[in-house]
Protein backbone atom coordinates (compact mmCIF):
# COMPACT_ATOMS: atom_id res chain seq x y z
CA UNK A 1 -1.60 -39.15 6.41
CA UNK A 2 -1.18 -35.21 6.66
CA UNK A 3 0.08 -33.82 2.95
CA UNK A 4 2.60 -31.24 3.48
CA UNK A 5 1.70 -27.75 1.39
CA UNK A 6 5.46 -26.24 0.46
CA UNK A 7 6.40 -22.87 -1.29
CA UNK A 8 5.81 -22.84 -4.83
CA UNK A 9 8.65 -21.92 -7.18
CA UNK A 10 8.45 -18.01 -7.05
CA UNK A 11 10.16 -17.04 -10.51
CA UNK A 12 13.40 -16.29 -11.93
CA UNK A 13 16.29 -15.36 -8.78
CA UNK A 14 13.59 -15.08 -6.28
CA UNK A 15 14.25 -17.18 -3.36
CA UNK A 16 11.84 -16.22 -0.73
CA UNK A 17 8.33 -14.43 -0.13
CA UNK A 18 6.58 -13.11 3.19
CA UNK A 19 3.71 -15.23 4.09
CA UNK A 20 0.97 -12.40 4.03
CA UNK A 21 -2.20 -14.06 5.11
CA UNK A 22 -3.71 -17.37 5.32
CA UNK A 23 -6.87 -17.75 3.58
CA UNK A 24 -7.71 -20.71 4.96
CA UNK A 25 -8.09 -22.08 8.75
CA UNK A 26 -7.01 -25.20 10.59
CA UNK A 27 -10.64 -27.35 10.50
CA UNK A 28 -11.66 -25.34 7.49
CA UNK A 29 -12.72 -28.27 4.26
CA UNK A 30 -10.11 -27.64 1.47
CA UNK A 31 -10.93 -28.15 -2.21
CA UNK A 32 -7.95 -29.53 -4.57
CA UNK A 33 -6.27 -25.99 -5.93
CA UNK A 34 -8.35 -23.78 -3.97
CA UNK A 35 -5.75 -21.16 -2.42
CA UNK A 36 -5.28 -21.36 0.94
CA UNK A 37 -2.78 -18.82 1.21
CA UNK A 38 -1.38 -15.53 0.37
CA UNK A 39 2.41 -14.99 -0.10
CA UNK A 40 4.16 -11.58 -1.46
CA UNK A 41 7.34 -11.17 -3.24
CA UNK A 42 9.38 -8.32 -3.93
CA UNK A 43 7.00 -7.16 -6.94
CA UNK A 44 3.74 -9.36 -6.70
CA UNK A 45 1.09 -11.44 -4.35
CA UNK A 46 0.16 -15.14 -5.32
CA UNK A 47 -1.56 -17.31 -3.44
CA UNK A 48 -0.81 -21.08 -2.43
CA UNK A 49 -3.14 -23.86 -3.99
CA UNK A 50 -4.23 -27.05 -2.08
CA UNK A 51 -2.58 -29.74 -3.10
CA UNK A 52 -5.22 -31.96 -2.40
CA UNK A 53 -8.93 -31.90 -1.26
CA UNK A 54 -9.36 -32.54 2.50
CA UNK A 55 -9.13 -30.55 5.70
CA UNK A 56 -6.87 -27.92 6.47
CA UNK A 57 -4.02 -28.92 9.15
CA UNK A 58 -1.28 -27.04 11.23
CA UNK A 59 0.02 -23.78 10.10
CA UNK A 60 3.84 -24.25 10.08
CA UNK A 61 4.76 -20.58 10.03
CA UNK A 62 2.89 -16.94 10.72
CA UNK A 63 1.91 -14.35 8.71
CA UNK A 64 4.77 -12.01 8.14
CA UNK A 65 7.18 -14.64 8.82
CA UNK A 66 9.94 -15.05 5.63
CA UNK A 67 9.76 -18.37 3.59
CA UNK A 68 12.00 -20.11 1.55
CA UNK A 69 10.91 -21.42 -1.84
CA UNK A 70 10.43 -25.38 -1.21
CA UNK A 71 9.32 -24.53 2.91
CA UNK A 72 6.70 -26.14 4.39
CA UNK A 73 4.00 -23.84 5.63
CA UNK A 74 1.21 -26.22 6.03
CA UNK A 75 -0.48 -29.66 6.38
CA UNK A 76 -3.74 -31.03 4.35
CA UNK A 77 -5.44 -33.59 6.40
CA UNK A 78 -7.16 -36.07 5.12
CA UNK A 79 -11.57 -35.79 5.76
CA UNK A 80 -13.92 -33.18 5.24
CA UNK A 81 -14.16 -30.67 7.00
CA UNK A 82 -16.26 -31.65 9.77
CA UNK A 83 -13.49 -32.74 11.97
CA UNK A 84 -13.23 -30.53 14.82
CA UNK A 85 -10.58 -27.25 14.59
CA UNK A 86 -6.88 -28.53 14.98
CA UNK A 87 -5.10 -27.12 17.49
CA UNK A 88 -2.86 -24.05 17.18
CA UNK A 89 0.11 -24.11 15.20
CA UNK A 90 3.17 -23.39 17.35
CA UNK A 91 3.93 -20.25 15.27
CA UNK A 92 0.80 -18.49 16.49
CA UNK A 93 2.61 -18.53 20.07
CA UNK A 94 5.00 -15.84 18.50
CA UNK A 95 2.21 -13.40 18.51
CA UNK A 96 0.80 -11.15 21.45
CA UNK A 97 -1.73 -12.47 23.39
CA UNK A 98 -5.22 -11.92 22.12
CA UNK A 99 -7.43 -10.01 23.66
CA UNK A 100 -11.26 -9.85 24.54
CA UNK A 101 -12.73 -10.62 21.29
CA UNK A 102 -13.82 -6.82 20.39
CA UNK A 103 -17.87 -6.28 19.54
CA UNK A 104 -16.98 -4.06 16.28
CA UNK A 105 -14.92 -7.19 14.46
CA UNK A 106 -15.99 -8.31 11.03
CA UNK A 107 -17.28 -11.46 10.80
CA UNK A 108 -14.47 -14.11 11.79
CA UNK A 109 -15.59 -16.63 8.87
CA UNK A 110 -15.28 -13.55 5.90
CA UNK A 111 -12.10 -14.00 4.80
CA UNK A 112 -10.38 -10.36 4.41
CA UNK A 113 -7.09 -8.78 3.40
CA UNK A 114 -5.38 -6.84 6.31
CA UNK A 115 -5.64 -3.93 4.13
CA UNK A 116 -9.67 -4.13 3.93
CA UNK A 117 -10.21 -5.72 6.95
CA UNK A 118 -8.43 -2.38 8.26
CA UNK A 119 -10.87 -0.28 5.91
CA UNK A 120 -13.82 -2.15 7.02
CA UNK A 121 -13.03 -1.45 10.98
CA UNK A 122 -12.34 2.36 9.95
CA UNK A 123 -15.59 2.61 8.43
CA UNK A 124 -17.60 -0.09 10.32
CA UNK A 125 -19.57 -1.26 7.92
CA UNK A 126 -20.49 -4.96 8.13
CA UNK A 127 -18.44 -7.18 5.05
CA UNK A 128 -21.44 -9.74 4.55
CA UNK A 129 -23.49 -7.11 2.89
CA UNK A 130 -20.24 -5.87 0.46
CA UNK A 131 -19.96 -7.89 -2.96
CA UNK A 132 -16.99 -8.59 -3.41
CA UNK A 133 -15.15 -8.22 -7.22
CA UNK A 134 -11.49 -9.62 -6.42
CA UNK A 135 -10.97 -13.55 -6.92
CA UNK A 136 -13.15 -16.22 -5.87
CA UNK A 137 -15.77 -13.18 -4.79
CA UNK A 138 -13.53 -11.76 -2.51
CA UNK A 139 -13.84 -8.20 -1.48
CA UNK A 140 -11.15 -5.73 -2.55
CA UNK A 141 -10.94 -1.75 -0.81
CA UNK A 142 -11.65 -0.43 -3.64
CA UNK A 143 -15.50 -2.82 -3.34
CA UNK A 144 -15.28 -1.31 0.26
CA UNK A 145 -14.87 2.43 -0.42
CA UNK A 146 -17.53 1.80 -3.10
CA UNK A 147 -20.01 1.01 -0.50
CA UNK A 148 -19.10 3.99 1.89
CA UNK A 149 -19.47 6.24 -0.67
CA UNK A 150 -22.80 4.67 -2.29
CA UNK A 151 -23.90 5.72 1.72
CA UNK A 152 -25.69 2.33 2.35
CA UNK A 153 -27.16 2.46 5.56
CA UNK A 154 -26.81 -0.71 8.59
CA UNK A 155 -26.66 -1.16 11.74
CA UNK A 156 -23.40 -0.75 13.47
CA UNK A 157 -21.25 -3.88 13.30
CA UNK A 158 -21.73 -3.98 17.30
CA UNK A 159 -25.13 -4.62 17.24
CA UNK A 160 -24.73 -7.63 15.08
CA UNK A 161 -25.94 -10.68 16.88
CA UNK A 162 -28.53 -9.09 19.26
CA UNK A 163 -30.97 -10.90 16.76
CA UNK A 164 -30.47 -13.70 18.95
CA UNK A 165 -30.76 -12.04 22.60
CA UNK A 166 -27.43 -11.09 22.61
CA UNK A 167 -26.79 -7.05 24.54
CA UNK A 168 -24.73 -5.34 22.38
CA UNK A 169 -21.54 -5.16 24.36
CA UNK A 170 -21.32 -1.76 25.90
CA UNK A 171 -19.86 1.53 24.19
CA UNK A 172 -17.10 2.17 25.39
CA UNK A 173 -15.96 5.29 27.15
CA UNK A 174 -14.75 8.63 25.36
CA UNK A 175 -11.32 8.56 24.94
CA UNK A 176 -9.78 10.99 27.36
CA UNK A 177 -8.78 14.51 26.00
CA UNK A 178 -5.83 14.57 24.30
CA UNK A 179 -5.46 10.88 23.52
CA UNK A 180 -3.56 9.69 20.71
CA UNK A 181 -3.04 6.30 19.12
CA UNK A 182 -0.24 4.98 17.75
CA UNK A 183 -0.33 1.68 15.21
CA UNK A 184 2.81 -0.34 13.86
CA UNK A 185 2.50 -2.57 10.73
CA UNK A 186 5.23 -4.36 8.84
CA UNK A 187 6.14 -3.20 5.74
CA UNK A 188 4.69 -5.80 3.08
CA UNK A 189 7.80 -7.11 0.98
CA UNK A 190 6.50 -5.42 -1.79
CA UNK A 191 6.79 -1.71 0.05
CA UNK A 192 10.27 -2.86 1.15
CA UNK A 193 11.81 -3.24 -2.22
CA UNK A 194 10.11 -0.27 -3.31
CA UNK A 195 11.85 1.77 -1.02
CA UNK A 196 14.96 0.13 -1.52
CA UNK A 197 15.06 0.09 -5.12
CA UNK A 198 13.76 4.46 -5.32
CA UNK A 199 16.53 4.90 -2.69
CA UNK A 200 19.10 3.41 -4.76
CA UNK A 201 18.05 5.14 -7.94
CA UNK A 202 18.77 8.65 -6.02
CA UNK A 203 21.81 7.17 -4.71
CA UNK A 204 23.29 5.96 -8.18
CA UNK A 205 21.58 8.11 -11.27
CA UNK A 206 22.11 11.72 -11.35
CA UNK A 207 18.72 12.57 -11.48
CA UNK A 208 17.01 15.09 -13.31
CA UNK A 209 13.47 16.35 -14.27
CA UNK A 210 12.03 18.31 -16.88
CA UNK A 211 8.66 19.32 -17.72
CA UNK A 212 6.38 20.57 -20.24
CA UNK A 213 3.06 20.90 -21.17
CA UNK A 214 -0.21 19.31 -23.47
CA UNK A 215 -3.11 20.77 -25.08
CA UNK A 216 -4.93 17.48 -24.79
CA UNK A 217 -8.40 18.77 -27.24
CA UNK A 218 -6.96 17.14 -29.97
CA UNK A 219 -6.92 13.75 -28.43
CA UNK A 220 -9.92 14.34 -26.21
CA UNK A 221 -11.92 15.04 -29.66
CA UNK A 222 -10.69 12.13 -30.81
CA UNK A 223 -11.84 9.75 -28.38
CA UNK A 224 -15.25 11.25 -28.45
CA UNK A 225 -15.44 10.89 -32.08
CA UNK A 226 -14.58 7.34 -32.24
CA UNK A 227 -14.92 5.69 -28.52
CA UNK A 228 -18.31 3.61 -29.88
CA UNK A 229 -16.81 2.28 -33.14
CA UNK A 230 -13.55 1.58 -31.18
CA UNK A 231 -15.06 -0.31 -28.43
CA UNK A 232 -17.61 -1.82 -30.81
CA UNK A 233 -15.09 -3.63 -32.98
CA UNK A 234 -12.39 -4.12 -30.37
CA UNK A 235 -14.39 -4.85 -27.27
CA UNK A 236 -12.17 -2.17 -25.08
CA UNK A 237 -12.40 1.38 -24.28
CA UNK A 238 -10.49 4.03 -26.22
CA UNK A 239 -8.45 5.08 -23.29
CA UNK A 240 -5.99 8.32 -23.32
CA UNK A 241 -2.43 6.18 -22.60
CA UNK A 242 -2.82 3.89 -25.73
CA UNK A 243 -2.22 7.75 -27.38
CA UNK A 244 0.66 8.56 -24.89
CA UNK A 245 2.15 4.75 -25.50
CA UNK A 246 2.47 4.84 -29.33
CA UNK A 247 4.01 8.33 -28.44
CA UNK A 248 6.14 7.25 -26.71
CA UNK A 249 7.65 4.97 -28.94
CA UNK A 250 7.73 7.41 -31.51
CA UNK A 251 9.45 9.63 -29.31
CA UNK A 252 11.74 7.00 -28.19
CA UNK A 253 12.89 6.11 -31.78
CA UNK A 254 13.99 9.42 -32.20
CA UNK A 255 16.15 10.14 -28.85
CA UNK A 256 17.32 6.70 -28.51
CA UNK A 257 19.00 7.46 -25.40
CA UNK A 258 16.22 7.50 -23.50
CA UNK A 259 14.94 4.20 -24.08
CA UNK A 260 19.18 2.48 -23.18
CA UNK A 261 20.34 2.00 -20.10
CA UNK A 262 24.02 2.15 -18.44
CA UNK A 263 25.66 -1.59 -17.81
CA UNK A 264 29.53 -0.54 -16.45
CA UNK A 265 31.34 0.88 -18.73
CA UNK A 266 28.39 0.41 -21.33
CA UNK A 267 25.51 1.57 -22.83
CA UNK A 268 22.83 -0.85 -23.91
CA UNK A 269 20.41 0.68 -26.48
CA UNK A 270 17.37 -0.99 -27.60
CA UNK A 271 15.54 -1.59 -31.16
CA UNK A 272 12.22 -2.05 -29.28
CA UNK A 273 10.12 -0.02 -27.30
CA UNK A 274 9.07 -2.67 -23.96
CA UNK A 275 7.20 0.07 -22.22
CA UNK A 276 6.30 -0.46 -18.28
CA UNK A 277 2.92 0.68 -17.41
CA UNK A 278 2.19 1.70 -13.41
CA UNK A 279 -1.04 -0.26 -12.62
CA UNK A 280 -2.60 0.12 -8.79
CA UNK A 281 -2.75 -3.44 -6.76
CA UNK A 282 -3.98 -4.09 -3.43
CA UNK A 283 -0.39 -3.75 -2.20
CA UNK A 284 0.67 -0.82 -3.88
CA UNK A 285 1.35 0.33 -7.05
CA UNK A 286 3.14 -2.71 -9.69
CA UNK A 287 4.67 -2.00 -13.06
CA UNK A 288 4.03 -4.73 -15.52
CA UNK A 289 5.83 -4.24 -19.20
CA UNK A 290 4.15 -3.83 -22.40
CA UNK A 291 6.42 -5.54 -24.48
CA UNK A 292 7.19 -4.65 -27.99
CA UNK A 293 4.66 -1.87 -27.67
CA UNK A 294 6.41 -0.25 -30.79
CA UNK A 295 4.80 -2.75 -33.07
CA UNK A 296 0.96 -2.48 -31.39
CA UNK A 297 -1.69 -1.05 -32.40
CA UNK A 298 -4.10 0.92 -30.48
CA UNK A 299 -5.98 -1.75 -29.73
CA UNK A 300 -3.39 -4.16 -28.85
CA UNK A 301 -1.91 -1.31 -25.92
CA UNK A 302 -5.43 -1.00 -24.69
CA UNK A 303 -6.55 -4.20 -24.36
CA UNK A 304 -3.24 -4.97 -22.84
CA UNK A 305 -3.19 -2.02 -19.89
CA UNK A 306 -6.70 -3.76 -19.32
CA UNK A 307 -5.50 -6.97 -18.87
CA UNK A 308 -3.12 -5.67 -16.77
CA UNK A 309 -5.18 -3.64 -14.29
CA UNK A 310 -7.70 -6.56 -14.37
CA UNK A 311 -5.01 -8.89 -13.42
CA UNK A 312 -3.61 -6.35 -10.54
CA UNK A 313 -6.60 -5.85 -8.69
CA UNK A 314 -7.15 -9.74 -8.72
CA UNK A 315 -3.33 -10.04 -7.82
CA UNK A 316 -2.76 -12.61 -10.46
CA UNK A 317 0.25 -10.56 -12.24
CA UNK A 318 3.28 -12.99 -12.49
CA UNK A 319 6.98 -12.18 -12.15
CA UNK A 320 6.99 -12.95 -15.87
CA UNK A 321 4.89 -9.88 -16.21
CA UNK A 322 6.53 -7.33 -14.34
CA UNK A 323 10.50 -8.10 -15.61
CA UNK A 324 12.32 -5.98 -18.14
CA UNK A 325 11.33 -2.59 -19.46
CA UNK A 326 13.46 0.02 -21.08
CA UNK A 327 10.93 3.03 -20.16
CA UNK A 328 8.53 4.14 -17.89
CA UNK A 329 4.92 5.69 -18.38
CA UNK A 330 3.71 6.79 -14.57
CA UNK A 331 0.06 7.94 -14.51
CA UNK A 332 -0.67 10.49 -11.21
CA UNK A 333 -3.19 12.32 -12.97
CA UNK A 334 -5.72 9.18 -11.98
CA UNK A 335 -4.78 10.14 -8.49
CA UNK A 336 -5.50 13.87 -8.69
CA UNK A 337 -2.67 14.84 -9.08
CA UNK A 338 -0.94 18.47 -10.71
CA UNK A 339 2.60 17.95 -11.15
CA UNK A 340 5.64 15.08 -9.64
CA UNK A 341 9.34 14.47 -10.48
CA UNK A 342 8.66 10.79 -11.02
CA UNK A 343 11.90 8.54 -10.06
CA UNK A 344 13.31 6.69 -12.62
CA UNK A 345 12.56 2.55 -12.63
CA UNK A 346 16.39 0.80 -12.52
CA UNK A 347 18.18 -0.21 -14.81
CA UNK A 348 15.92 1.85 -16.93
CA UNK A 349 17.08 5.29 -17.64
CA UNK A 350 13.83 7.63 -17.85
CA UNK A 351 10.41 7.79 -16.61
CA UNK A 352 7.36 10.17 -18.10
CA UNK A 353 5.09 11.00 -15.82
CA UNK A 354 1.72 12.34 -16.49
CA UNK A 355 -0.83 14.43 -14.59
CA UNK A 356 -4.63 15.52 -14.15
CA UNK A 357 -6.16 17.28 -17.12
CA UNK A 358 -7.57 20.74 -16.46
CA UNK A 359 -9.06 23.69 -18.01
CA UNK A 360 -6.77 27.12 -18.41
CA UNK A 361 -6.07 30.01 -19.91
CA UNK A 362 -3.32 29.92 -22.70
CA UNK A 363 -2.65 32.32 -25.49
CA UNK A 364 -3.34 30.60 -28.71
CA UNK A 365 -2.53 32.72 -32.00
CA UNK A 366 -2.21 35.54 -29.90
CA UNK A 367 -5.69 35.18 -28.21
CA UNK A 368 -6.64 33.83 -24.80
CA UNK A 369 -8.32 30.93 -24.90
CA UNK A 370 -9.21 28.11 -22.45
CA UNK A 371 -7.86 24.27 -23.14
CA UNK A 372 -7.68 21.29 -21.39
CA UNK A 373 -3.78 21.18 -20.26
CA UNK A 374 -2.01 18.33 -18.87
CA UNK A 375 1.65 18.76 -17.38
CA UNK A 376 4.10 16.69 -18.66
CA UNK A 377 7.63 15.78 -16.40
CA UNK A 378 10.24 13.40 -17.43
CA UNK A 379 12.63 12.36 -14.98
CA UNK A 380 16.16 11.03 -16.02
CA UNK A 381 19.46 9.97 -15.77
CA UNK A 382 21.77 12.80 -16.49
CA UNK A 383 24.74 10.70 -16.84
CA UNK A 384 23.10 8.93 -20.10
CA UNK A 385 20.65 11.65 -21.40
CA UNK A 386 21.55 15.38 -21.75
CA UNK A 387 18.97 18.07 -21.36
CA UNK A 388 18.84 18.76 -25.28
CA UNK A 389 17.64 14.91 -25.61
CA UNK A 390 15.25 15.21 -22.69
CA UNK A 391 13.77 18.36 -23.74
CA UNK A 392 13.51 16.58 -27.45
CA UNK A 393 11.64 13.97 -26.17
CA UNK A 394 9.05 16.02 -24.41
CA UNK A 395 8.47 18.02 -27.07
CA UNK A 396 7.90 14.96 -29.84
CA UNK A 397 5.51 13.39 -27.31
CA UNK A 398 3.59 17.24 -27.21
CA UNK A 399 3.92 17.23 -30.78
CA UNK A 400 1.87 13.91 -31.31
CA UNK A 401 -0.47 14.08 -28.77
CA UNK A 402 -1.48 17.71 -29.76
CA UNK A 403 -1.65 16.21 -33.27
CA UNK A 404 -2.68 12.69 -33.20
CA UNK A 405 -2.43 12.37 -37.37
CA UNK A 406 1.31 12.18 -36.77
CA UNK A 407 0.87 8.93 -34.58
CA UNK A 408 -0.38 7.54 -37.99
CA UNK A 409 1.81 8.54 -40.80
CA UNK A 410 5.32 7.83 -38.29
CA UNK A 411 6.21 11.70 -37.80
């Protein structure tokens, strides 16, 4: 008797998910709790477990399709894997007809995120000779653009199989001049409320951005001085936003309204300092909350963004994880980037956002000197902060970071 596999319970006022990919094919031999499918919510991906050992059954719904928590999307069937494939689930007939199998594929039996398997095609590279990092050995883009940029040499993926007497299928002809291709795909969930919730910030806070910037030698001297010990005793590197996190709350304690939000006619200020970190995931960038952050150490922040990251590029982050906040640290400078007007997080209030570190020129007791600068911008909500509060807070974040001693004795 077939076991039906149902939507898990998603978290807290989420109802429904996309199904984003199944991981797992009708014939294929299931394991008990092995996922067998990907879903994605409005802030994270989590994948299905088998209920029970046997054989995967019918697919119920599609990928992209919308699911209700407590939907069947699935069948286990009893056996072992052997059995021959089952036949298609009725869903599949809702998308276009397949064409000719195409020479350049991956490997059918890899399983691969539409995101890498998109990566892999772009750079056709073959996926059995990438190890994969992500969960369960699965590869990740980031494993993929690894391995372009290592410059490991293979054959073409369209010469795979001519081992066995196979003609690689023939090249096909130049595209004519002028040819251009077009390529629609759905918005992942995630991407969807990220628009929606950005576009209703603009809509609702007056926004506003100011900026300053960081002589970062101070904290840059710092870490080189005492990265070993650090990671020696805590088992995690001495990274530069544990510094900008206990500034933050420091800052935060000071201009209070930065860290409250508006609720109606209300304003909701906060005691603690739960500070939301953006992390990059597969999907997109998430923002899981450092909570109590105020009462950390160094350590404690550190080994928590880790955990975090870790737990985003496996996309194992839980709703638990990612709800709350009363401010936002936003780290572009990763990225490459100069300078942003970062949009504020709802219900929160204010955002910092930080930037690439570079060498320049700046007069320093009336000499020029060069120093590794970072830009600074805080965006926020002009109806709860004025500019005196905003430019405050800037300048109590420079003031620590360019002076890490105050981070110690509470200045």
């Amino acid at each position: 008797m077939a076991t039906e596999v149902t939507v898990p319970v998603l978290g807290e006022s989420i109802t429904e998910a996309t199904l984003g990919e199944w991981l797992k094919q009708p014939g294929d031999a299931v394991a008990a709790d092995e996922p067998i499918a990907s879903l994605e919510t409005d802030k994270v991906a989590l994948e299905v477990p088998a209920p029970e050992a046997g054989v995967m059954g019918e697919h119920k719904v599609a990928v992209g399709d919308t699911v209700e928590v407590g939907a069947v999307i699935a069948t286990i069937e009893a056996g072992s894997g052997s059995a021959a494939k089952a036949a298609p689930a009725p869903a599949q007939a809702k998308e276009e007809p397949k064409t000719e199998a195409k020479a350049d594929e991956p490997d059918a039996s890899i399983t691969l995120s539409p995101s890498v398997r998109r990566l892999v095609l772009e750079h056709g590279v073959d996926p059995s000779q990438i190890s994969g990092t992500g969960k369960d050995g699965r590869l990740t883009k980031a494993d993929v653009e690894q391995y372009v940029k290592s410059g490991a040499k293979q054959p073409p993926l369209a010469e795979k199989g001519t081992a066995s007497g196979a003609q690689p299928a023939p090249a096909e002809a130049p595209a004519a001049s002028g040819h251009r291709n077009e390529e629609r795909v759905r918005m992942t969930r995630l991407r969807q409320t990220v628009a929606r919730r950005l576009k209703e910030a603009q809509d609702t806070a007056a926004l506003l951005t100011t900026f300053n910037d960081v002589d970062m030698s101070a904290v840059i001297e710092t870490r080189a001085k005492y990265k070993d010990l650090f990671a020696k005793k805590h088992g995690i590197k001495l990274g530069f936003m544990g510094f900008f996190v206990k500034a933050a709350c420091m800052a935060l304690k000071d201009v209070p309204a930065v860290n409250a939000q508006i609720d109606g006619e209300e304003i909701v200020y906060h005691d603690y300092a739960d500070i939301s970190v953006a992390v990059s995931a597969p999907n997109g960038l998430v923002v899981p909350v450092i909570r109590n952050a105020e009462a950390m150490s160094f350590a404690d922040v550190e080994n928590t963004i880790g955990d975090f990251g870790k737990r985003a590029k496996d996309g194992t982050l839980t709703m638990a994880d990612m709800q709350g906040g009363t401010f936002t640290i936003s780290n572009g400078g990763v990225f490459g980037s100069l300078m942003s007007t970062p949009i504020i997080n709802p219900p929160q209030s204010a955002v910092l956002g930080l930037h690439r570190i570079e060498d320049r020129a700046v007069v320093v007791d009336g000499e020029v000197v060069v120093r590794p600068m970072m830009y600074m911008a805080l965006s926020y909500d002009h109806r709860l902060i004025d500019g005196r509060e905003a430019v405050t807070f800037l300048v109590r974040i420079k003031e620590a970071i360019e002076d890490p001693a105050r981070l110690l004795i509470d200045l």
